[in-house]
C-alpha atoms as a PDB file:
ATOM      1  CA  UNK A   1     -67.891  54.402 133.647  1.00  0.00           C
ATOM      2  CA  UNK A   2     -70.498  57.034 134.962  1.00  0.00           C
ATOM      3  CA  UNK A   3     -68.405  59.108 137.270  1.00  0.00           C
ATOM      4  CA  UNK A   4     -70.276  60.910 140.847  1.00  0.00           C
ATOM      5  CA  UNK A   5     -67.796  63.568 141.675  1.00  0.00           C
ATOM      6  CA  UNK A   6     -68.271  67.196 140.709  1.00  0.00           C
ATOM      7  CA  UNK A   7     -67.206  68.174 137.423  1.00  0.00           C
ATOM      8  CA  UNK A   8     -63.980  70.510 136.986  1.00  0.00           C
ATOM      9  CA  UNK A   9     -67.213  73.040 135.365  1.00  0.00           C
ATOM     10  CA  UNK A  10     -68.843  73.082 138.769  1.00  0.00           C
ATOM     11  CA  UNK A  11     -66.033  73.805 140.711  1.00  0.00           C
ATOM     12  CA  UNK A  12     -64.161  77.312 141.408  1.00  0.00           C
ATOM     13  CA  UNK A  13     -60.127  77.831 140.773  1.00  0.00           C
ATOM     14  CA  UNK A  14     -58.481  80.573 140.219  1.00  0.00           C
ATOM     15  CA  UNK A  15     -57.953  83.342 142.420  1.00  0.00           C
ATOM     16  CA  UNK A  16     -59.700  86.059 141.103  1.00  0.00           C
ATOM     17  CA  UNK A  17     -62.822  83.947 141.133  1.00  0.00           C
ATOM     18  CA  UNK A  18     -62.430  83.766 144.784  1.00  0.00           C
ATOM     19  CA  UNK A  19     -61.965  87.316 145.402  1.00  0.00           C
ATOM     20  CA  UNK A  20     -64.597  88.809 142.837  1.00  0.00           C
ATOM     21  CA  UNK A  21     -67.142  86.596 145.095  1.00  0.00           C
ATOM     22  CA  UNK A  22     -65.914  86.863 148.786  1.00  0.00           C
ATOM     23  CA  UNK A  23     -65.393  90.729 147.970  1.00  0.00           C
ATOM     24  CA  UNK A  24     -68.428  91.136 145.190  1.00  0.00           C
ATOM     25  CA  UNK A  25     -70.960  88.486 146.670  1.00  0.00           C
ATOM     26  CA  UNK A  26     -73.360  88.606 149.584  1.00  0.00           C
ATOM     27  CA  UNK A  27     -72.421  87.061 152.498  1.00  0.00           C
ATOM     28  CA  UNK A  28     -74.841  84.616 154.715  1.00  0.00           C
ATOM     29  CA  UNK A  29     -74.514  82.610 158.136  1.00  0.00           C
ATOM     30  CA  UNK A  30     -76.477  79.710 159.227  1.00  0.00           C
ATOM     31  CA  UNK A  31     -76.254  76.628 161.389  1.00  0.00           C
ATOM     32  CA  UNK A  32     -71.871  77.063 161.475  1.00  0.00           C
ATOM     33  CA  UNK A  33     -71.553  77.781 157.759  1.00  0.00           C
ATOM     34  CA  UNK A  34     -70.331  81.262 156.077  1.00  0.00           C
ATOM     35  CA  UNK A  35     -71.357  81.492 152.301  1.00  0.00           C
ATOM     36  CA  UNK A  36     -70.720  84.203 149.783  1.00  0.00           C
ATOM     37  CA  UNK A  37     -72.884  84.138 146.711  1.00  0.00           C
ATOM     38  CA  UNK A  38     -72.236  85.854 143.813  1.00  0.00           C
ATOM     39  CA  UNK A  39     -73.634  86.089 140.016  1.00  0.00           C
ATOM     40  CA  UNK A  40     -71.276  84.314 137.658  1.00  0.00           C
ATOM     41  CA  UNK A  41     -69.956  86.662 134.573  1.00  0.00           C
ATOM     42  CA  UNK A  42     -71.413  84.113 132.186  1.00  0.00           C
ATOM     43  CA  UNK A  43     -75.535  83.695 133.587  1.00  0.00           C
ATOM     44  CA  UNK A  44     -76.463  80.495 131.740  1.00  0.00           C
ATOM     45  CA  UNK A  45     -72.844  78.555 133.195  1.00  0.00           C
ATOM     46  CA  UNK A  46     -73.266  76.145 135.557  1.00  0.00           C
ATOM     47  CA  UNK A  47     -73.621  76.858 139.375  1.00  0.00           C
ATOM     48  CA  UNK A  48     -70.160  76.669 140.635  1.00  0.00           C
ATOM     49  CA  UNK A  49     -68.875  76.129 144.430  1.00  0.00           C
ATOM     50  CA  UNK A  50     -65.530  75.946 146.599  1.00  0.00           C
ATOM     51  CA  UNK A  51     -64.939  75.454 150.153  1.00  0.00           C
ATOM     52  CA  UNK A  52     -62.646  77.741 152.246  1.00  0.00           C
ATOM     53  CA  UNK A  53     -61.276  76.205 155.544  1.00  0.00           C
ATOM     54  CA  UNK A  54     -59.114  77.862 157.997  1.00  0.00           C
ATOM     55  CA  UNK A  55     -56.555  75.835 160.110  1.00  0.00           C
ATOM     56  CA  UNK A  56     -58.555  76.712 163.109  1.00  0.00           C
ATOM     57  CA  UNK A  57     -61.427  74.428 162.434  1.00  0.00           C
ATOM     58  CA  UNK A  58     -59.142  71.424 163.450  1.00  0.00           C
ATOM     59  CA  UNK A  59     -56.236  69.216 162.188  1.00  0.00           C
ATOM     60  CA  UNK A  60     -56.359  67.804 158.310  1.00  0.00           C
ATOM     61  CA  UNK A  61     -58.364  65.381 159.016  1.00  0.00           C
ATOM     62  CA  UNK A  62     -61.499  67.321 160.554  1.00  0.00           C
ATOM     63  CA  UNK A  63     -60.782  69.745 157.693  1.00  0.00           C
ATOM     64  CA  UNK A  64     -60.830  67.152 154.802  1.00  0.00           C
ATOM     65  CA  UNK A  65     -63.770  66.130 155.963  1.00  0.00           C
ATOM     66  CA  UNK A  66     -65.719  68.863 156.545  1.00  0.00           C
ATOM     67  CA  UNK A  67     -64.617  69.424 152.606  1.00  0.00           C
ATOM     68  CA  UNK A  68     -65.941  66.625 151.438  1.00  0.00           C
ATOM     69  CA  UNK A  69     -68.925  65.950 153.192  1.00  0.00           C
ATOM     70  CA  UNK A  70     -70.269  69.745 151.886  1.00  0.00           C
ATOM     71  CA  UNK A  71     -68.867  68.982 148.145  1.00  0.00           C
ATOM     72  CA  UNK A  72     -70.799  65.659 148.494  1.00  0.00           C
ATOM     73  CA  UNK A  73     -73.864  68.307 149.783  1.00  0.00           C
ATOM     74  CA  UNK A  74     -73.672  70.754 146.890  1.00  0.00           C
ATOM     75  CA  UNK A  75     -73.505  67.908 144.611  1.00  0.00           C
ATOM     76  CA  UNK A  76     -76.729  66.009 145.600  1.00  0.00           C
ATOM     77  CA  UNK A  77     -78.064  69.624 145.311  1.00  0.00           C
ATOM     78  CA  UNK A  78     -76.835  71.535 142.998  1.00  0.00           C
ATOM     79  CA  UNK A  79     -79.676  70.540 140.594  1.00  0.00           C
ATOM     80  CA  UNK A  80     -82.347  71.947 142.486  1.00  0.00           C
ATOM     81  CA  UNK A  81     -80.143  75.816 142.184  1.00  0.00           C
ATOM     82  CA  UNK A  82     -80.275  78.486 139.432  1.00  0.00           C
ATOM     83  CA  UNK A  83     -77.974  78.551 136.933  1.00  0.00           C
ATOM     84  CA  UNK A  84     -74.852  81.175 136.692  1.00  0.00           C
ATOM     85  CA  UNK A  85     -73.862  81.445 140.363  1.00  0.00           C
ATOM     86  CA  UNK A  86     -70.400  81.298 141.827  1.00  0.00           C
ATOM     87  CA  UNK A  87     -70.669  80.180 145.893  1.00  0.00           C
ATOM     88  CA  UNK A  88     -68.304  79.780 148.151  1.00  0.00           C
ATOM     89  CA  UNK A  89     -68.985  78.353 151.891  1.00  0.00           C
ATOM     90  CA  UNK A  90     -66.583  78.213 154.953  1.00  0.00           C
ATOM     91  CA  UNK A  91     -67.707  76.014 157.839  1.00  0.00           C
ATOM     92  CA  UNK A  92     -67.229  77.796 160.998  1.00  0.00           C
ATOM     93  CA  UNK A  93     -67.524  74.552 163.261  1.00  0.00           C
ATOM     94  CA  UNK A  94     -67.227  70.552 162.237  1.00  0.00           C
ATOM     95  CA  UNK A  95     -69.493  69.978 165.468  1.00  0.00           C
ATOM     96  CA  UNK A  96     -72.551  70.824 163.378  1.00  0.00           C
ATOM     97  CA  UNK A  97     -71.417  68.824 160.263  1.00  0.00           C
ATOM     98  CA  UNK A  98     -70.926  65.025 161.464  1.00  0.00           C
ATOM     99  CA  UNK A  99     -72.813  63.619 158.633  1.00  0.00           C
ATOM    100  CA  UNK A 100     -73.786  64.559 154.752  1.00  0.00           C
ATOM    101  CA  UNK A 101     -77.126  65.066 155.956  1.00  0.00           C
ATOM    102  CA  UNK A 102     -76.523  67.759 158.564  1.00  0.00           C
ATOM    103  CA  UNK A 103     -74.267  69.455 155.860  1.00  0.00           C
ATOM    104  CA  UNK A 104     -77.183  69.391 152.880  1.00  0.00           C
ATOM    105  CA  UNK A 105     -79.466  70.609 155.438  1.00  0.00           C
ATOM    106  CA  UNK A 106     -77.178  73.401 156.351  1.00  0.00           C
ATOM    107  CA  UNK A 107     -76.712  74.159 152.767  1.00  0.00           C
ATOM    108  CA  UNK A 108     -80.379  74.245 151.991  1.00  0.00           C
ATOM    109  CA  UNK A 109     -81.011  76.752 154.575  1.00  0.00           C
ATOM    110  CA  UNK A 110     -78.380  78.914 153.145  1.00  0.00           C
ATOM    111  CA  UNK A 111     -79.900  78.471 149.451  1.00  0.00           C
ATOM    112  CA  UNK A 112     -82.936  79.653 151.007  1.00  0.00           C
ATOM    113  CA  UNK A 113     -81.709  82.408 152.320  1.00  0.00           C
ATOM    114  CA  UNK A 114     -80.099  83.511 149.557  1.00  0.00           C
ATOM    115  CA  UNK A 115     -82.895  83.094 147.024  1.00  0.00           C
ATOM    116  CA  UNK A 116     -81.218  80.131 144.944  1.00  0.00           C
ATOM    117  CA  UNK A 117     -83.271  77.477 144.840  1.00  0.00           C
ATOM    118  CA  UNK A 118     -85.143  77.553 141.177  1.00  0.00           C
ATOM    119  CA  UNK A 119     -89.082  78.261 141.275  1.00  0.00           C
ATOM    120  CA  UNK A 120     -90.110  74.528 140.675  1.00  0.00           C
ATOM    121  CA  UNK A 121     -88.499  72.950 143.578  1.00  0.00           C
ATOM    122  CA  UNK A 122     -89.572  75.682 145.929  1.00  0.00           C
ATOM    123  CA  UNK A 123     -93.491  75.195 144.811  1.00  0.00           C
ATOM    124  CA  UNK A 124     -92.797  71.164 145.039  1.00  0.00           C
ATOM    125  CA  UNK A 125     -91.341  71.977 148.472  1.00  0.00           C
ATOM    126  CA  UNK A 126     -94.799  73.760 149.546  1.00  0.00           C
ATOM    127  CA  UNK A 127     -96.717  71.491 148.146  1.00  0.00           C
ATOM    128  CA  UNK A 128     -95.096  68.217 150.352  1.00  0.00           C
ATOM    129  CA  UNK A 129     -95.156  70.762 153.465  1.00  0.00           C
ATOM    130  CA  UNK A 130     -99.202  70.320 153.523  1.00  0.00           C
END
């Protein structure tokens, strides 16, 4: 059975991943979302993400949410990124997240931002723009 969910290799776990990045990595805002980015000790692994969320974004439900609908937006994505960077993203507001649109969109600004997206999908991106 082909399986959609994010591999275990795309995924961030233990703690000292988490702090080499939040401490290590850049750190970027846009449209309600925090993200740290961070080269990955091993450059040709795959990109890898995690999601951060504080209590104060809402009760467990908001928060599982917001969760999944930016895994499900890094996944649909994380194609179109460079290979060998660890990112982590904490959403500052659910308001601006009510669908997995908003939250790739988000995302995609961020990427920007941060220089991730890989040189043939920014040229393909210009290229539609005309």
């Amino acid at each position: 059975m082909l399986q959609n969910g994010l591999p275990r290799t795309c995924r961030l776990h233990t703690q000292k991943d988490f702090e080499r990045v939040i401490k290590g990595g850049r750190k970027l805002q846009a449209k309600g979302l925090v993200m740290w980015v961070c080269s990955n000790p091993s450059p040709l692994s795959n990109v890898r993400f995690a999601v951060v969320v504080s209590r104060k974004l809402g009760p467990a439900v908001v928060r599982n949410r917001t969760k999944r609908l930016l895994r499900e937006a890094f996944r649909r994505s994380r194609t179109e990124l460079k290979q060998g960077v660890d990112i982590i993203v904490r959403p500052q507001s659910s308001e601006k997240l009510l669908h997995v649109q908003a939250a790739q969109e988000a995302l995609m600004t961020l990427y920007g931002k941060a220089g991730l997206m890989c040189p043939s999908v920014v040229h393909k991106e210009e290229g539609t723009e005309e």
